[in-house]
Protein backbone atom coordinates (compact mmCIF):
# COMPACT_ATOMS: atom_id res chain seq x y z
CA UNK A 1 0.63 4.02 -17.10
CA UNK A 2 3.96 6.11 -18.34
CA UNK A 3 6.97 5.33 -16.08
CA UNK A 4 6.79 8.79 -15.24
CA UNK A 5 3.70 9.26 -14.15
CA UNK A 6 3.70 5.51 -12.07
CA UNK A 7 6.46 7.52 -10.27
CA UNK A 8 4.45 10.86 -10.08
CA UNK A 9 1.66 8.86 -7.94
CA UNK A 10 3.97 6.68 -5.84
CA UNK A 11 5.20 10.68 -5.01
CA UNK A 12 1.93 11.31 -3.98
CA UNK A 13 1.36 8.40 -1.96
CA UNK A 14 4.56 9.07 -0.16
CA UNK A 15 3.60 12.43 0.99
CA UNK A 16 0.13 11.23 1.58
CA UNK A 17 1.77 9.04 4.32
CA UNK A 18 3.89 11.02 5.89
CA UNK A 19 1.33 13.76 6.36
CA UNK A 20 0.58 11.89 9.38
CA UNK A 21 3.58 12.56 10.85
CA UNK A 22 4.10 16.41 10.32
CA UNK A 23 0.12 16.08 11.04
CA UNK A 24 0.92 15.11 14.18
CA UNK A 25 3.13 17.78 15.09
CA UNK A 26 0.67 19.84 14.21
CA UNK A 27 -1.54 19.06 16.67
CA UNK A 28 0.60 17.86 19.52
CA UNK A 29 1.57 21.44 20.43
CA UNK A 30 -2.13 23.20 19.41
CA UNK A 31 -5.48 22.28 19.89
CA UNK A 32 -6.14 20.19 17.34
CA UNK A 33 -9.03 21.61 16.18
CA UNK A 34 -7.61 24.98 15.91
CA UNK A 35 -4.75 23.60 13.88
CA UNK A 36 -6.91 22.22 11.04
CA UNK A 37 -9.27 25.42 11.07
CA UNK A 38 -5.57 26.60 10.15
CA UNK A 39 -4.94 24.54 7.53
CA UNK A 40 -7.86 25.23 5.76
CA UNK A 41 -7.92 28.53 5.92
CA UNK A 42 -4.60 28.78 4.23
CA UNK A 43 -6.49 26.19 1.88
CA UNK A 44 -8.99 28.90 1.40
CA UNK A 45 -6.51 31.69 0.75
CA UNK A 46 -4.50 29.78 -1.03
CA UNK A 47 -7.08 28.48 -3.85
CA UNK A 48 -9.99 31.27 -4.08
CA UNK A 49 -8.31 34.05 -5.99
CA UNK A 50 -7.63 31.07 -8.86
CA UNK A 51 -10.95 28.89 -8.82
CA UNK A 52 -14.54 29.69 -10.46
CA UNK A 53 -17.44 30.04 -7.11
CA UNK A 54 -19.70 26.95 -7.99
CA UNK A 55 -23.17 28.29 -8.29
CA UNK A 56 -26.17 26.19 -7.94
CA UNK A 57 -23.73 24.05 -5.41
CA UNK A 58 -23.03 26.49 -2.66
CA UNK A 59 -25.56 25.09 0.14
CA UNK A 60 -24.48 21.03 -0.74
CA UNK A 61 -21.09 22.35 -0.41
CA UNK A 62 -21.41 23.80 3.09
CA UNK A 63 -23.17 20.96 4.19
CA UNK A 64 -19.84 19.07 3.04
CA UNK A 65 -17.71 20.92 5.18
CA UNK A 66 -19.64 20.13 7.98
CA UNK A 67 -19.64 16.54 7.51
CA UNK A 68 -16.25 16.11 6.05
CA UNK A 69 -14.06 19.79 7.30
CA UNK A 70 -15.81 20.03 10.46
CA UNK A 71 -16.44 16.41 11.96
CA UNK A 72 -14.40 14.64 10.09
CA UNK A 73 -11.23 16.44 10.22
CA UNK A 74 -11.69 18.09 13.72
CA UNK A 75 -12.40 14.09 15.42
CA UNK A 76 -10.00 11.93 13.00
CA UNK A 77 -7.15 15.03 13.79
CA UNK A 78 -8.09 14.84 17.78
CA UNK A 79 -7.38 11.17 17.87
CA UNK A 80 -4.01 11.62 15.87
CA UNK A 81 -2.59 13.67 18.47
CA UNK A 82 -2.72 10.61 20.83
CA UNK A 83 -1.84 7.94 18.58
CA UNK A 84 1.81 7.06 17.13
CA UNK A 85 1.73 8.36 13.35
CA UNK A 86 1.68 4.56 11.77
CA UNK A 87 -1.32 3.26 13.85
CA UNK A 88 -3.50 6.42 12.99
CA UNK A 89 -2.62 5.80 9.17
CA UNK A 90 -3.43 2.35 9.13
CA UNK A 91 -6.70 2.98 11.86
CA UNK A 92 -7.76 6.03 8.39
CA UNK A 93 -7.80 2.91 5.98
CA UNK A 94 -11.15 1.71 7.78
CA UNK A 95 -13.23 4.65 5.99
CA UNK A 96 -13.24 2.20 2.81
CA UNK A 97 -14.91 -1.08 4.49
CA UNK A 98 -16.98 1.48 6.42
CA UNK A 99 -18.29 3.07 3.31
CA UNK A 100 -18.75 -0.58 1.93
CA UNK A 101 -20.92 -1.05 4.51
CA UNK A 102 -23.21 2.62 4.31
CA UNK A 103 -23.58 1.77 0.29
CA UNK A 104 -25.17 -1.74 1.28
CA UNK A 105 -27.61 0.00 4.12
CA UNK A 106 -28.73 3.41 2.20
CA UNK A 107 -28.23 1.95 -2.08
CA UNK A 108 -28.51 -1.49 -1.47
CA UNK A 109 -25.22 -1.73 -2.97
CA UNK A 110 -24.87 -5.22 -1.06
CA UNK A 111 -21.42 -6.43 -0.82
CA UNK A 112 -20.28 -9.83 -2.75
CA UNK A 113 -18.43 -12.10 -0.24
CA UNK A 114 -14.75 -11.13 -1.54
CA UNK A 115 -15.81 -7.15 -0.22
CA UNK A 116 -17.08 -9.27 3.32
CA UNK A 117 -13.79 -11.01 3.22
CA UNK A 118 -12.11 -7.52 2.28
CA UNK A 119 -13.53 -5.75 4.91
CA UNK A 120 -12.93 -8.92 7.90
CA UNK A 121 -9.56 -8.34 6.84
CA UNK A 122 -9.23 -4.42 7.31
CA UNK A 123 -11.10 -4.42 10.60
CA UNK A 124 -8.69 -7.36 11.99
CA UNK A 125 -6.01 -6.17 10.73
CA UNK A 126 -6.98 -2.34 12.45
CA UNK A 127 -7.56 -4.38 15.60
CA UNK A 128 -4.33 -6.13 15.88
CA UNK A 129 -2.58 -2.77 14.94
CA UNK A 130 -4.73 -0.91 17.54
CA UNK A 131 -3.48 -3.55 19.74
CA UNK A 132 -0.05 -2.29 20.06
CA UNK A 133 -0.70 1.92 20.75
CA UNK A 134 2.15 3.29 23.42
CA UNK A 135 0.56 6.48 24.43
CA UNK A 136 -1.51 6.53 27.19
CA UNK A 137 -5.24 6.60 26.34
CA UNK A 138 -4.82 4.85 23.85
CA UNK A 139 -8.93 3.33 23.50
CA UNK A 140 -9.93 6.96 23.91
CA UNK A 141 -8.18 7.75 20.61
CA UNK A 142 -8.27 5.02 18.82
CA UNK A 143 -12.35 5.48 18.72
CA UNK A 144 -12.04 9.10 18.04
CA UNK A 145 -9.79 7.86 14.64
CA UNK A 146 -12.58 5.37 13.97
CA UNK A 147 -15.40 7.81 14.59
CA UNK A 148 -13.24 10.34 11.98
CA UNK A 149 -13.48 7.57 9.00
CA UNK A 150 -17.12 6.79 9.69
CA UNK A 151 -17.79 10.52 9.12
CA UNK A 152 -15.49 10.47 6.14
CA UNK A 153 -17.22 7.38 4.71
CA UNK A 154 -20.75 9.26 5.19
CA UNK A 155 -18.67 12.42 3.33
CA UNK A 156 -18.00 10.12 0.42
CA UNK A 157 -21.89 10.13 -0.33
CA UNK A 158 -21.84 13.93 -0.61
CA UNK A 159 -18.76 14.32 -2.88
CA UNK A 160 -20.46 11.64 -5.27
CA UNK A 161 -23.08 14.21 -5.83
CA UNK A 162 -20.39 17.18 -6.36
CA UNK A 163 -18.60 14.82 -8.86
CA UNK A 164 -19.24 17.55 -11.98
CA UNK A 165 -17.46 20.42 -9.46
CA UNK A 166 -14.09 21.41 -10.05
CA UNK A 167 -12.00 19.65 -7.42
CA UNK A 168 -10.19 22.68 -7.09
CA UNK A 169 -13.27 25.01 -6.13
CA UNK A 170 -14.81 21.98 -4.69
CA UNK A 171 -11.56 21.99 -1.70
CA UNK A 172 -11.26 25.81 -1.94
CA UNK A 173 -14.92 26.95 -1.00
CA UNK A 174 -15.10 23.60 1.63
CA UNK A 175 -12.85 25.07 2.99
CA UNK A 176 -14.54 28.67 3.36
CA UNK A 177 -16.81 27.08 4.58
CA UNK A 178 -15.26 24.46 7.58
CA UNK A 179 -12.96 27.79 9.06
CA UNK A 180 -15.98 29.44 10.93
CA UNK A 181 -17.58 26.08 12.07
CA UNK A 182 -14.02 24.95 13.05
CA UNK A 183 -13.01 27.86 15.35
CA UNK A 184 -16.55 27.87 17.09
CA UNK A 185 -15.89 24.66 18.14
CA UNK A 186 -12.37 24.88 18.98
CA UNK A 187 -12.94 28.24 20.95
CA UNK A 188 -16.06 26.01 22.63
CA UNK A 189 -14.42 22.89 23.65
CA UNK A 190 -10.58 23.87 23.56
CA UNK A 191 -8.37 25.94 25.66
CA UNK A 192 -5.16 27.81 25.94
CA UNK A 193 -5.18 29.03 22.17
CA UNK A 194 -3.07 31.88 22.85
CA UNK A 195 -0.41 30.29 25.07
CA UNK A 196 -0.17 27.26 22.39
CA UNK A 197 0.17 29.84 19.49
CA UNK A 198 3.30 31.41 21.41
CA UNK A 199 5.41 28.06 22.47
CA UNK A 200 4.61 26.19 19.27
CA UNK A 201 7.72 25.41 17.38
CA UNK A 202 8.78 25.34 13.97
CA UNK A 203 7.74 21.95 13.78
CA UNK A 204 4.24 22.38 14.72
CA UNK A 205 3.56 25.43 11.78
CA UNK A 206 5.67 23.40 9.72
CA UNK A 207 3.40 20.47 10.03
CA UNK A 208 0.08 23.19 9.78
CA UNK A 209 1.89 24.59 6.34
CA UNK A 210 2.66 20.87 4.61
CA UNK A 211 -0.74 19.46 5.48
CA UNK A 212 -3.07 22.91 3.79
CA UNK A 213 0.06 23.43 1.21
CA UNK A 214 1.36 20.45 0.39
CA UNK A 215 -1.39 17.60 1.46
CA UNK A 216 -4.45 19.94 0.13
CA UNK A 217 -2.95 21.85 -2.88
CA UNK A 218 -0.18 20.24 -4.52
CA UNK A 219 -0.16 16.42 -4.17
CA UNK A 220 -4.35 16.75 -5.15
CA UNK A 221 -3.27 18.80 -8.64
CA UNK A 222 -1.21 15.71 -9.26
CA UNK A 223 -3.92 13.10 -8.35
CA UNK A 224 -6.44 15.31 -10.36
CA UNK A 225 -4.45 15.11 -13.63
CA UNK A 226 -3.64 11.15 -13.27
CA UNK A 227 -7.47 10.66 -12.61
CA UNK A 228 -8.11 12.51 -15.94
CA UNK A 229 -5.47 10.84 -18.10
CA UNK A 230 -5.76 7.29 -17.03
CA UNK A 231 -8.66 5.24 -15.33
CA UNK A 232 -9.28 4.92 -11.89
CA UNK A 233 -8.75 1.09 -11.84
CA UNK A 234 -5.08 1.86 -12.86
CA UNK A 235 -4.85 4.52 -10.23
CA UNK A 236 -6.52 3.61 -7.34
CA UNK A 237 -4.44 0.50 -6.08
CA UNK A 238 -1.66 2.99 -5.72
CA UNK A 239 -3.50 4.52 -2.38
CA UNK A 240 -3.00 1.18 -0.57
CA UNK A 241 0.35 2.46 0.09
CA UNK A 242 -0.29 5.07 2.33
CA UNK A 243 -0.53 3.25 5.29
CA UNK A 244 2.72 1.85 4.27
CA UNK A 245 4.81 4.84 4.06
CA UNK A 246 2.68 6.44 6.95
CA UNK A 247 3.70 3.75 9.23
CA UNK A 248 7.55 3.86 7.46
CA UNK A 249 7.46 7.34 7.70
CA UNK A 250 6.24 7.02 11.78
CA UNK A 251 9.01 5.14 12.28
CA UNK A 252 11.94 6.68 10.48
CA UNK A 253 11.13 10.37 11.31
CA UNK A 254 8.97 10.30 14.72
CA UNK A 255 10.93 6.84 15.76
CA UNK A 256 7.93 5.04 16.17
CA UNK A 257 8.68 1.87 17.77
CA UNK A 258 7.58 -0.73 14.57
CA UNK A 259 6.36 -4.28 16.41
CA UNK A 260 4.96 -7.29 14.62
CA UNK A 261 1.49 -6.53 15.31
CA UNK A 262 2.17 -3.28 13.87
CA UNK A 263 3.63 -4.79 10.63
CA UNK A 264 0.96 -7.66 10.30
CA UNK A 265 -2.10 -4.97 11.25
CA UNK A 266 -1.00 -3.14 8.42
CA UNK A 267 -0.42 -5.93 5.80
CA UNK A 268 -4.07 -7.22 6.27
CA UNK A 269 -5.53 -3.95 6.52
CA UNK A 270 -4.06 -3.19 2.82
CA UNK A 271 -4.80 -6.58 1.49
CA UNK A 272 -8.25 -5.93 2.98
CA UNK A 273 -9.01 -2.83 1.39
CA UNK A 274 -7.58 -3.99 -2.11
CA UNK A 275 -9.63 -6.95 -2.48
CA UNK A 276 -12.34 -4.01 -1.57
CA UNK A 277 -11.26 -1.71 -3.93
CA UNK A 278 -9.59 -3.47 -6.69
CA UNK A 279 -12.44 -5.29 -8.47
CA UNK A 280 -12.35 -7.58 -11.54
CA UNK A 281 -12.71 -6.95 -15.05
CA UNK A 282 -16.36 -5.88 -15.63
CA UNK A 283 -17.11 -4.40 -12.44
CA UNK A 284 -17.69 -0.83 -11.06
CA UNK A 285 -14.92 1.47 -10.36
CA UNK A 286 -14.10 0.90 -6.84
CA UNK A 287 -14.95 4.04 -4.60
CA UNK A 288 -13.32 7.22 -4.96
CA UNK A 289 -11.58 7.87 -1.56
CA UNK A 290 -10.16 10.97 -0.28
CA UNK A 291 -6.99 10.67 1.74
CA UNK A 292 -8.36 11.72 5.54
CA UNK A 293 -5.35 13.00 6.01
């Protein structure tokens, strides 16, 4: 890869991490669920007027946004606003051995033992991380995070088959599609919508605006052009960074305390989920993954 583009990615992992924080302050202040039918509905307004409406696709990709805007985003974001930014980016990084594990059960994709050893690795290190939450509640939300990358990993199964739709259209009408379902369940199983839209700060639209704006549009129109000009061996290793800068990022703008268990949860968790994703000479392209966050 060009110098400049090895930089252009390492951007995007960056603000791939820290999207955990300003995530977070999303949905510390509102409902959670109402935040991200926020986000992507300034996703939606945002990316319509410029994309192409995928005909023939419509239906697969409304059954997407249930899977991946709906549960996904509405469960994974929900257990975020209990956790400490670092913990729920390196708790995200389990949607990899999890999908590892759904390609063995439903394609008999069965995993060699370095992906068993890979995913051991993740899962410890995600349980020595986990081990360390401050917050109270901490089981509660560490399960809701857990149950958010399992329904990401299922997700993964649907975007394989909208592989030939523009990314762009493919995130644009998903998100059409995840407002509605999003704000019946928020209106359903949330409260005080009104009173959170008045006292939320700067801070909390901020973090709405950066993770539709920034998260969905921008860093993604990078990652789509370095997918197309180089191949995804080269550019997938560069995602195992994102629990690196989310947990840096926890820590130098949230002041996250950073422990060891912290530090060594998230150095077997990445080398877990390379030795998953980076394979040898010869052998498949590792999974595309979607950053959860």
């Amino acid at each position: 890869m060009k110098p400049v583009d090895v930089a252009l990615v390492v951007v995007v992992m960056a603000l791939w991490g820290v999207n955990f924080v300003f995530g977070k302050w999303a949905v510390s202040e509102l409902p959670p669920i109402f935040a991200i039918a926020c986000r992507f509905a300034i996703v939606a307004l945002v990316l319509l007027p410029f994309v192409k409406v995928p005909r023939g696709n419509l239906k697969r990709i409304a059954l997407l946004s249930l899977t991946l805007g709906c549960v996904h985003f509405s469960i994974f974001f929900t257990g975020i606003s209990g956790l400490e930014a670092g913990l729920s980016a390196i708790i995200a990084q389990s949607q990899v051995p999890f999908a590892t594990l759904l390609g063995a059960i439903l394609y008999k994709d069965y995993p060699g033992w370095r992906r068993w050893l890979g995913m051991i690795l993740a899962f410890l290190g995600i349980w020595l991380a986990a081990g360390e939450p401050r917050l109270g509640g901490g089981a509660f939300y560490i399960g809701l995070c857990l149950a958010g990358s399992f329904a990401w990993a299922v997700s993964n199964f649907q975007i394989k088959a909208l592989s030939h739709v523009d990314g762009f259209a493919l995130n644009a009408y998903m998100a059409f599609f995840a407002v509605p379902m999003l704000l019946a369940v928020s209106f359903t199983i949330e409260s005080g919508h009104v009173a959170a839209v008045q006292a939320a700060s700067l801070h909390a639209w901020f973090g709405v605006a950066y993770m539709a704006i920034v998260t969905s549009v921008c860093t993604y129109w990078v990652w789509y052009r370095l997918i197309r000009l180089y191949e995804v061996n080269l550019v997938m290793p560069y995602t195992l960074l994102v629990p690196v800068f989310g947990v840096l990022s926890g820590v130098t703008i949230s002041g996250d305390p950073l422990g060891w268990r912290t530090i060594a949860g998230c150095l077997l968790t990445v080398a877990g989920v390379g030795i998953i994703t980076i394979r040898r000479p010869g052998q498949a392209d590792p999974e595309t993954r979607s950053k959860s966050a």
